[in-house]
Protein backbone atom coordinates (compact mmCIF):
# COMPACT_ATOMS: atom_id res chain seq x y z
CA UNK A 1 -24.03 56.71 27.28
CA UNK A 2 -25.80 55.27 24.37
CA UNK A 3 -26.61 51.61 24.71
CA UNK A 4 -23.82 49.10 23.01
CA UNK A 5 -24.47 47.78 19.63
CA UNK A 6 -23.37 43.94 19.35
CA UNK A 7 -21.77 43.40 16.26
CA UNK A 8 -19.15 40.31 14.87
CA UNK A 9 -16.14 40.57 15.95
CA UNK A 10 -13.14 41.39 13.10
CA UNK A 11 -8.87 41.64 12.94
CA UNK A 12 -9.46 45.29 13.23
CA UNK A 13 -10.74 44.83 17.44
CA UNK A 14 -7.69 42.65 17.93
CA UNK A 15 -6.12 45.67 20.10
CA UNK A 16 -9.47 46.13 22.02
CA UNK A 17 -9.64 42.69 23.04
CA UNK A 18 -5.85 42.81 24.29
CA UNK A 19 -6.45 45.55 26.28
CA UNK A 20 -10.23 44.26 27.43
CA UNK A 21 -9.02 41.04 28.23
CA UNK A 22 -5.78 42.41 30.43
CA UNK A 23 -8.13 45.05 32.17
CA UNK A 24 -10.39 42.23 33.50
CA UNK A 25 -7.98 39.56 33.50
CA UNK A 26 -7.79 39.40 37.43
CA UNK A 27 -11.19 37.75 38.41
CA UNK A 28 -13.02 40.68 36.38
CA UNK A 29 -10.48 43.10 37.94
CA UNK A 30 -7.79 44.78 36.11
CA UNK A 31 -4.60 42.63 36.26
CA UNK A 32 -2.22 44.94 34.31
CA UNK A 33 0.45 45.09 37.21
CA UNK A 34 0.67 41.21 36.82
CA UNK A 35 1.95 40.97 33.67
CA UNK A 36 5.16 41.88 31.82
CA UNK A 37 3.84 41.56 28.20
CA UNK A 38 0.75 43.40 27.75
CA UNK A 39 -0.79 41.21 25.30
CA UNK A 40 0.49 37.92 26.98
CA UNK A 41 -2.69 37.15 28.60
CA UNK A 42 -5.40 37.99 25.18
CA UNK A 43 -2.71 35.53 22.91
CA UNK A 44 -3.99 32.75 25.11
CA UNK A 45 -7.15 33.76 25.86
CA UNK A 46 -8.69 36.56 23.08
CA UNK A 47 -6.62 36.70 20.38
CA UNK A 48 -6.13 33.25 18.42
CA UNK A 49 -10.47 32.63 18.04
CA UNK A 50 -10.11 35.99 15.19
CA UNK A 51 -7.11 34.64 13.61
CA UNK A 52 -8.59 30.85 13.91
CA UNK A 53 -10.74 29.53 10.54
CA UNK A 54 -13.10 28.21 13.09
CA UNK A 55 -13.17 30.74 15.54
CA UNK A 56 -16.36 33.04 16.18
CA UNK A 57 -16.37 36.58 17.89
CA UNK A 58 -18.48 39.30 18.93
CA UNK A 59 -17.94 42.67 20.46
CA UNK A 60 -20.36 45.29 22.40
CA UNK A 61 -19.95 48.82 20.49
CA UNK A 62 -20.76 51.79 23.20
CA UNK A 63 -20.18 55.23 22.11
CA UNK A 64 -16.64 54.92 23.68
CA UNK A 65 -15.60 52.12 21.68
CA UNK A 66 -15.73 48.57 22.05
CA UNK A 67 -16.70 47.58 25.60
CA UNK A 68 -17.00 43.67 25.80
CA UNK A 69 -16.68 40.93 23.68
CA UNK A 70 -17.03 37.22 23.68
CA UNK A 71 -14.95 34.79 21.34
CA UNK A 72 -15.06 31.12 21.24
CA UNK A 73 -15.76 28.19 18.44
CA UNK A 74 -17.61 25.48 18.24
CA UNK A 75 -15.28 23.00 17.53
CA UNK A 76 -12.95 23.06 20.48
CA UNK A 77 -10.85 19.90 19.73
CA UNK A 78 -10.26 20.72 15.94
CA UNK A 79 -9.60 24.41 17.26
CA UNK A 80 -6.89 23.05 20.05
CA UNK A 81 -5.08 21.15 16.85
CA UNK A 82 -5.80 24.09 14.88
CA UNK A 83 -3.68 26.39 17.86
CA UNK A 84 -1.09 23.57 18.11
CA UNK A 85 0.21 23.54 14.62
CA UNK A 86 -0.49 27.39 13.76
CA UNK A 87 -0.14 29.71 16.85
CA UNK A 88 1.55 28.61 19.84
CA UNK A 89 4.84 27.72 17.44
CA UNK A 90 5.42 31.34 17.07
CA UNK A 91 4.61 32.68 20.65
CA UNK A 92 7.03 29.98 21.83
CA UNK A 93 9.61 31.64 20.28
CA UNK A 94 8.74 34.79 22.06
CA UNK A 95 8.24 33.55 25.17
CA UNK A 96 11.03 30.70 26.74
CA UNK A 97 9.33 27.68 28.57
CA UNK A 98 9.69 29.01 32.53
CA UNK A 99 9.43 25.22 32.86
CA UNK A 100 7.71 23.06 35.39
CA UNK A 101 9.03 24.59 38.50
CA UNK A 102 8.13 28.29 38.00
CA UNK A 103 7.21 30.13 40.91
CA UNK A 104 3.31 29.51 40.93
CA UNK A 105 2.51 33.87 41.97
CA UNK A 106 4.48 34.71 38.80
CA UNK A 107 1.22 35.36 36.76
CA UNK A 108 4.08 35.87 33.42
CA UNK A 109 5.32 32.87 34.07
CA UNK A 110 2.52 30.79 34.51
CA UNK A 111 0.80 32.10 30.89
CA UNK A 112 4.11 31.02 29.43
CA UNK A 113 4.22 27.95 30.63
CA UNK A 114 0.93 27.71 29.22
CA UNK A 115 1.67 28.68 25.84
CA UNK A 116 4.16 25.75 25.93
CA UNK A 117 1.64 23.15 27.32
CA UNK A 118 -1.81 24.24 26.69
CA UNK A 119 -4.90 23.29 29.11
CA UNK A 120 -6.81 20.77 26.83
CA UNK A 121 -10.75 20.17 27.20
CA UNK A 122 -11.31 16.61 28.56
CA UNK A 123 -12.87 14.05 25.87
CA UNK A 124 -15.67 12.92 27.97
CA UNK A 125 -16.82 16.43 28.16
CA UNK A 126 -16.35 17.19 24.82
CA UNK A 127 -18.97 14.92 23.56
CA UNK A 128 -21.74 16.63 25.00
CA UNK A 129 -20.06 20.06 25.41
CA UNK A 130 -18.24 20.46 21.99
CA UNK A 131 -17.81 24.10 22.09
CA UNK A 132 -16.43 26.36 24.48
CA UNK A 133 -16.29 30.04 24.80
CA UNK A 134 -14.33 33.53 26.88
CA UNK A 135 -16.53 36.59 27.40
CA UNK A 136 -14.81 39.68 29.46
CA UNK A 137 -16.78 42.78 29.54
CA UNK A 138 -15.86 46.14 31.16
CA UNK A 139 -17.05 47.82 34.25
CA UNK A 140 -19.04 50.35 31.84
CA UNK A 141 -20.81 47.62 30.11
CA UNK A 142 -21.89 45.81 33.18
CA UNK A 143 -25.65 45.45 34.74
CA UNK A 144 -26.86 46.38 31.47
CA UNK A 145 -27.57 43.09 29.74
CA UNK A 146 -25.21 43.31 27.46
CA UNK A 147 -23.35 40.11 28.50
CA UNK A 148 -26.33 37.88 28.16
CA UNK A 149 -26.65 39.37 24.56
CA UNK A 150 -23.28 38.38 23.64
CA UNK A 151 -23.61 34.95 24.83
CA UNK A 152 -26.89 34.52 23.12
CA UNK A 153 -25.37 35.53 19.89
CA UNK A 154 -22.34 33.16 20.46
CA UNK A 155 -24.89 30.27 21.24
CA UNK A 156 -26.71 31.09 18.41
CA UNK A 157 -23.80 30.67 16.29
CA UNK A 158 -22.88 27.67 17.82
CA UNK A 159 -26.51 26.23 17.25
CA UNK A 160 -25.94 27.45 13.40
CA UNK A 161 -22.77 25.30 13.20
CA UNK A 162 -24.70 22.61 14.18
CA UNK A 163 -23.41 22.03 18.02
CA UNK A 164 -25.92 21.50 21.15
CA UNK A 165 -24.03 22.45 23.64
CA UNK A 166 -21.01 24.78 25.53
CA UNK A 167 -18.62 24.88 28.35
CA UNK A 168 -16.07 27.49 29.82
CA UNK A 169 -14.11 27.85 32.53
CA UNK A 170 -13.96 30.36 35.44
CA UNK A 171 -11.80 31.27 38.71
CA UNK A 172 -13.32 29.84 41.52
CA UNK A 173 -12.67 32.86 43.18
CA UNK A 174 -14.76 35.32 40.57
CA UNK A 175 -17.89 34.57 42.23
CA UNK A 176 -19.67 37.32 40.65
CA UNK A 177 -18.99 35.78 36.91
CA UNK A 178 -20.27 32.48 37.98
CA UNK A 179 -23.28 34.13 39.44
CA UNK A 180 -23.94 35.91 35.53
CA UNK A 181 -23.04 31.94 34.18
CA UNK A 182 -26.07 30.45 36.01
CA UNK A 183 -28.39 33.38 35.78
CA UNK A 184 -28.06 32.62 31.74
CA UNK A 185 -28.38 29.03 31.81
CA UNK A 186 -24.97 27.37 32.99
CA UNK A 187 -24.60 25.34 34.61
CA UNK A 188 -21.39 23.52 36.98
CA UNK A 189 -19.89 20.17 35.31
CA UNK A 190 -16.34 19.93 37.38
CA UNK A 191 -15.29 22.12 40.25
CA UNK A 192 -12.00 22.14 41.71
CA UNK A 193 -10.55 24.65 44.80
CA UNK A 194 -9.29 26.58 41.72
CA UNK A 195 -11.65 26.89 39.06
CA UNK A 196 -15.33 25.58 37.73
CA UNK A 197 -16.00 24.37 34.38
CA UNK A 198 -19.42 25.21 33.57
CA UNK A 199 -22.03 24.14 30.62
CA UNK A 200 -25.03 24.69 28.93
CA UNK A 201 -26.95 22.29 26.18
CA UNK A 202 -29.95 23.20 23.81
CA UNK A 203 -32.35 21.45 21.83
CA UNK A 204 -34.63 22.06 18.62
CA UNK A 205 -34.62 25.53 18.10
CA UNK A 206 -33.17 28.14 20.44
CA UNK A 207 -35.06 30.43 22.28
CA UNK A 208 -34.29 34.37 22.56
């Protein structure tokens, strides 16, 4: 298999990303029986940073086809406005508000009721964390660096736009992803029995 080319991400992966991000969408395990809409989980968590004017994206090329990606932006208040006026309107049409007593092992359910009340980054973090970012990779692209590349190319983006620093958020259950986090520089800012929020800051220049 030859080795995956990184390249930016365009419109044209949207349908790679879908499927990428429901194949792994279960703590890096596939998650397809989950989920009634296919693409429910990559319009939260994939799709909206290529349609967004200040979203970023990159995807690992293999000679299969597109094998990873990462996505993010670096400006993750204006982007939550940004989502709030132009893309969750539609998707709530779509998909009715299961409300605030869904059943909580209805995975459907609770990615709707997200889409009707998004997660939103916490202020205090945001001013030393401005950016945030989702990588997913598949099992073929693992153990072969290819993650770290993406998120150095992300960071590097985010250092371009003129940002010092990232966050993201993983199950606290996918101990294998937070493991690959701290191995490339993250590291944890809020843990819960659920999930971690991790970060990473630069200064000057950034290293390769």
């Amino acid at each position: 298999m030859s080795t995956p080319e990184i390249r930016r991400a365009t419109a044209d992966d949207l349908d790679d990303l879908f499927s990428i991000c429901l194949l792994t969408g279960a703590s890096g395990e596939d998650a397809t029986e989950f989920y009634d809409d296919p693409k429910l989980l990559g319009n939260i968590y994939a799709a909206p940073y290529l349609v967004s004017r200040i979203g970023l994206g990159f995807v690992a090329v293999d000679d299969e086809g597109v094998s990873g990606y990462v996505v993010g932006t670096p400006f993750t208040r204006s982007f939550e406005k940004e989502c709030e006026e132009d893309w969750w309107p539609a998707l709530r049409v779509v998909n009715p508000d299961p409300g605030p007593d869904f059943d909580p092992t209805d995975w459907s359910a609770r990615m709707r009721s997200l889409i009707h009340r998004p997660l939103h980054s916490p202020p205090d973090l945001l001013a030393d964390f401005p950016a945030h970012l989702h990588i997913n990779l598949l099992p073929r692209a693992q153990g072969q660096g290819v993650g770290k590349e993406l998120i150095a190319m992300m960071l590097g983006a985010f250092h371009v736009a003129g940002v010092r620093g990232a966050h993201l958020g993983v199950s606290a259950g996918n101990t294998r992803a937070i493991g690959f986090y701290r191995r490339v520089g993250f590291t944890t800012l809020v843990e819960s029995d659920q999930a971690l929020i991790l970060g990473v800051q630069w200064t000057g220049e950034m290293e390769d």
